[in-house]
PDB file of N, CA and C in Angstrom:
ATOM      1  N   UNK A   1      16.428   2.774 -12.524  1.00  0.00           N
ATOM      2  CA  UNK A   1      16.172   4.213 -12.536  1.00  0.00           C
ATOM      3  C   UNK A   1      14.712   4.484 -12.876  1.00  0.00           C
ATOM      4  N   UNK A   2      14.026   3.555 -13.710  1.00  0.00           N
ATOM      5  CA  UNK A   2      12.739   3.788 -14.276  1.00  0.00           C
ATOM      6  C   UNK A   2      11.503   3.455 -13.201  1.00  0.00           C
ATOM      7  N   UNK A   3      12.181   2.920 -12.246  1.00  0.00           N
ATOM      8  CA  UNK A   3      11.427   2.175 -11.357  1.00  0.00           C
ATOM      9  C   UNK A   3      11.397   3.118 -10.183  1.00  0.00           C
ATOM     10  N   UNK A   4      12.647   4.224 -10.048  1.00  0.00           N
ATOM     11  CA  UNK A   4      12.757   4.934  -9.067  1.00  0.00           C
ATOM     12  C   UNK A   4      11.217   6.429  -9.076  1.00  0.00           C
ATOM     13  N   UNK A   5      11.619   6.476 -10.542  1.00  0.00           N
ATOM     14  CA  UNK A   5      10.907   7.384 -11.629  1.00  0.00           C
ATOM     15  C   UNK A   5       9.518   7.309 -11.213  1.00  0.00           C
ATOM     16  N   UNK A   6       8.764   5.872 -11.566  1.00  0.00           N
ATOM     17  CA  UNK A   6       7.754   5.593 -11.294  1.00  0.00           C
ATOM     18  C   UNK A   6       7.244   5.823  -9.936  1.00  0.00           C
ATOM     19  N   UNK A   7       8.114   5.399  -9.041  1.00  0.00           N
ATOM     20  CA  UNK A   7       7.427   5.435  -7.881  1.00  0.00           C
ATOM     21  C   UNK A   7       7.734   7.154  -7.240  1.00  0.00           C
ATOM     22  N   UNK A   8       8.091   7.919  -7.639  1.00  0.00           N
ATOM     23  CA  UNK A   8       8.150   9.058  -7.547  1.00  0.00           C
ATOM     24  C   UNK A   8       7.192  10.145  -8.046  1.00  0.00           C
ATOM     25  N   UNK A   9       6.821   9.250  -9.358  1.00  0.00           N
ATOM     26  CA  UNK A   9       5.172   9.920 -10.058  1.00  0.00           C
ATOM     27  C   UNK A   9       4.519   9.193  -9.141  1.00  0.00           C
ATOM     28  N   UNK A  10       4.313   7.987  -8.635  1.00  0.00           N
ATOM     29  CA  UNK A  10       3.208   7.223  -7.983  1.00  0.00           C
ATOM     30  C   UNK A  10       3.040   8.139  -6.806  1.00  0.00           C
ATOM     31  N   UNK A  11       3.857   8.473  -6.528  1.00  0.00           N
ATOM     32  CA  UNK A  11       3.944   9.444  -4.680  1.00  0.00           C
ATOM     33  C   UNK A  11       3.195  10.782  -4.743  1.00  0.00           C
ATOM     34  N   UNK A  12       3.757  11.320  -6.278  1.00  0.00           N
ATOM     35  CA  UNK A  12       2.808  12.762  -6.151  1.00  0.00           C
ATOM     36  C   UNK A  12       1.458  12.199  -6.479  1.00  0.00           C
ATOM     37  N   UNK A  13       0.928  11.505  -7.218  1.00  0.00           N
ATOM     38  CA  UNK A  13      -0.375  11.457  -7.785  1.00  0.00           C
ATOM     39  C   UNK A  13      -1.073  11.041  -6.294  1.00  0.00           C
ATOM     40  N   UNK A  14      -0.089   9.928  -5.137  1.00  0.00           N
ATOM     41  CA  UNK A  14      -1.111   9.874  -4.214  1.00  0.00           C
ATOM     42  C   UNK A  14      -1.197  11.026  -3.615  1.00  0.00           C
ATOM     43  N   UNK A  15      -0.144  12.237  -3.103  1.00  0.00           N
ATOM     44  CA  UNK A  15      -0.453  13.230  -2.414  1.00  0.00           C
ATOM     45  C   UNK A  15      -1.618  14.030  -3.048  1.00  0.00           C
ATOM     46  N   UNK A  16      -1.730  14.468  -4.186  1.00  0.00           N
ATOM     47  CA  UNK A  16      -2.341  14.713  -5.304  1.00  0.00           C
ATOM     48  C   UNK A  16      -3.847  14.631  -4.734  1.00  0.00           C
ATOM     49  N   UNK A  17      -4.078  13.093  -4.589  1.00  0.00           N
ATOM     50  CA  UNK A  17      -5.644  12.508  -4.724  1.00  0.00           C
ATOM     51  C   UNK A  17      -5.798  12.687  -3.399  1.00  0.00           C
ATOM     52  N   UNK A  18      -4.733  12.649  -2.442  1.00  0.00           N
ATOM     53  CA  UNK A  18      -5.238  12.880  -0.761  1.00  0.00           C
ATOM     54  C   UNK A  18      -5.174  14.007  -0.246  1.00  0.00           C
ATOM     55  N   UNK A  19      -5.278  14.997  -1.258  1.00  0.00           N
ATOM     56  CA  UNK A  19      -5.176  16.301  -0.548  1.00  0.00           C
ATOM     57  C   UNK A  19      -3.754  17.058  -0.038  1.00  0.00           C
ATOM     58  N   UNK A  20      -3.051  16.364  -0.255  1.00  0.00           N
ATOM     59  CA  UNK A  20      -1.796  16.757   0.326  1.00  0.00           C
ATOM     60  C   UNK A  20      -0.662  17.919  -0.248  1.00  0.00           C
ATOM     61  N   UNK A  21      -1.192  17.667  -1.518  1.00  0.00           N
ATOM     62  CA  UNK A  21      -0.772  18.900  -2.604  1.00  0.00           C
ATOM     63  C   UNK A  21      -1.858  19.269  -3.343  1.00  0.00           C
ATOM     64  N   UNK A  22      -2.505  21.017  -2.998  1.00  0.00           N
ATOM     65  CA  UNK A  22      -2.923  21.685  -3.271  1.00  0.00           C
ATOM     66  C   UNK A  22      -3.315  22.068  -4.858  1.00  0.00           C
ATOM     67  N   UNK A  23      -2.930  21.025  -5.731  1.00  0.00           N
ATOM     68  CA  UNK A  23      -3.401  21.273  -7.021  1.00  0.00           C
ATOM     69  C   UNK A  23      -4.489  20.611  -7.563  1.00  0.00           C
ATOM     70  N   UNK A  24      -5.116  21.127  -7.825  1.00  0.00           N
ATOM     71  CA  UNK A  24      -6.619  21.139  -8.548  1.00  0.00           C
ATOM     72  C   UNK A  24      -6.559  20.084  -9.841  1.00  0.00           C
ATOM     73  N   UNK A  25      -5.679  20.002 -10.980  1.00  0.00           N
ATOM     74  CA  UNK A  25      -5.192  19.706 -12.004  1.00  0.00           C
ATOM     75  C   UNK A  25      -3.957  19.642 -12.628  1.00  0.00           C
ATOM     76  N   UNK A  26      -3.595  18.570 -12.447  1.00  0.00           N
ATOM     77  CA  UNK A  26      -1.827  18.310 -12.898  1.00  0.00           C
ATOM     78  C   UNK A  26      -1.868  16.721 -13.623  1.00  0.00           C
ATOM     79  N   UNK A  27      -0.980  17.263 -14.327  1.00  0.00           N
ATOM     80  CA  UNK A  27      -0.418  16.038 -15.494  1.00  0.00           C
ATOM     81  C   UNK A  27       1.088  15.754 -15.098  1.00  0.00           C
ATOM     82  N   UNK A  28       1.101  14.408 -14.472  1.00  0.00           N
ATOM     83  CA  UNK A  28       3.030  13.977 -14.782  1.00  0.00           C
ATOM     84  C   UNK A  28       3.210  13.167 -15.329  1.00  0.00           C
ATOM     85  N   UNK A  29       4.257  13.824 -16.293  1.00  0.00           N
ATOM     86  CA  UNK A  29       4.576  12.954 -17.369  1.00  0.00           C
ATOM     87  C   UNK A  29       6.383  12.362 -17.152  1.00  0.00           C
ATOM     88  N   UNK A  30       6.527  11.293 -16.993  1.00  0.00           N
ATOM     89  CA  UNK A  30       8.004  10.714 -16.855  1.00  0.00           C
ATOM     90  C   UNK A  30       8.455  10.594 -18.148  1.00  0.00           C
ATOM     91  N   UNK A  31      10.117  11.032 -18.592  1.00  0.00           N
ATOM     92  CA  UNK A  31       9.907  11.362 -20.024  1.00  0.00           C
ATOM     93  C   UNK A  31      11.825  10.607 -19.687  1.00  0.00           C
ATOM     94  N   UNK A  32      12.123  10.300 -20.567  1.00  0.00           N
ATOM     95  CA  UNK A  32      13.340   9.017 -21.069  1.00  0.00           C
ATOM     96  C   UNK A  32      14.569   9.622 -20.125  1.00  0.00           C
ATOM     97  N   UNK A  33      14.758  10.959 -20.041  1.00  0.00           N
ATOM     98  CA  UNK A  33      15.862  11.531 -19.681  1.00  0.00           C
ATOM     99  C   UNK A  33      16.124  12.010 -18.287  1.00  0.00           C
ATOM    100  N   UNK A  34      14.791  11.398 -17.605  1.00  0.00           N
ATOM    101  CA  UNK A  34      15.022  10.793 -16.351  1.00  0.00           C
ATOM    102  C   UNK A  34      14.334  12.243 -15.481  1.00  0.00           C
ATOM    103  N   UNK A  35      13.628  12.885 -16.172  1.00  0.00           N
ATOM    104  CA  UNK A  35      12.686  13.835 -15.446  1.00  0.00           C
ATOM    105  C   UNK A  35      11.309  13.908 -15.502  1.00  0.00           C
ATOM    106  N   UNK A  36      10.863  14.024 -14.504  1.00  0.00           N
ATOM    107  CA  UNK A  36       9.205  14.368 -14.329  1.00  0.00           C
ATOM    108  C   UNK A  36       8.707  15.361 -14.838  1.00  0.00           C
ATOM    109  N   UNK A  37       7.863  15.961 -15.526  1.00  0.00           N
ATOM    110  CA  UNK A  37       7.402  17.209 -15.842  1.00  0.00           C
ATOM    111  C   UNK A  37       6.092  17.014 -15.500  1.00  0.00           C
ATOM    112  N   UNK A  38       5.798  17.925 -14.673  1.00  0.00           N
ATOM    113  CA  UNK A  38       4.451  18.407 -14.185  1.00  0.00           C
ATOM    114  C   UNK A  38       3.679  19.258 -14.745  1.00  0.00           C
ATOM    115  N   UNK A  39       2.573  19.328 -15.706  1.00  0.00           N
ATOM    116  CA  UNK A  39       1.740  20.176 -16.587  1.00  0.00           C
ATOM    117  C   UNK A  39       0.545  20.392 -15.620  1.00  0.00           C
ATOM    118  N   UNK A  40       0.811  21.609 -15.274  1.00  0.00           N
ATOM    119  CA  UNK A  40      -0.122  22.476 -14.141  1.00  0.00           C
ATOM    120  C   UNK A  40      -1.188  23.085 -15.474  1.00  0.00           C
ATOM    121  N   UNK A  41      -2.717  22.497 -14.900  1.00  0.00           N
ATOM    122  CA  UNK A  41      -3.255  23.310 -15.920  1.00  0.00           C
ATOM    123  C   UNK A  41      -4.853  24.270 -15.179  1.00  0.00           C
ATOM    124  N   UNK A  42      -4.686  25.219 -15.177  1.00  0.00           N
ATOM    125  CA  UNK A  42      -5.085  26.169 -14.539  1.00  0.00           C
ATOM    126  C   UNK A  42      -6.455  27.088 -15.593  1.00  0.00           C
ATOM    127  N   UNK A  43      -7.615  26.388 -15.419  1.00  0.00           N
ATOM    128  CA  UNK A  43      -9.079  26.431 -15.847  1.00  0.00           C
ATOM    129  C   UNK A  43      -9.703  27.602 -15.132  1.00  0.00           C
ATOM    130  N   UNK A  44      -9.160  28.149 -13.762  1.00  0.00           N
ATOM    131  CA  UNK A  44      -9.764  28.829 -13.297  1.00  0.00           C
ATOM    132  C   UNK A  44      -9.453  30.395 -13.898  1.00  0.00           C
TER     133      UNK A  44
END
């Protein structure tokens, strides 16, 4: 499951860095209970 986890954060961070999702600044954090939380942080 942790492995599924990972590669599910690994997927956004590449869309992330290739342009593919539109956010400027995001934090994902994989947390024990088997969810991603995404900390959108918005400077502008």
């Amino acid at each position: 499951m942790h492995y599924i986890l990972s590669q599910v954060e690994s997927g956004l961070k590449t869309c992330q860095s290739s342009g593919w999702l539109k956010i400027e600044s995001a934090e994902y954090k994989t947390v024990r209970d088997g969810r991603i939380h995404v900390q959108f942080n918005h400077d502008s």
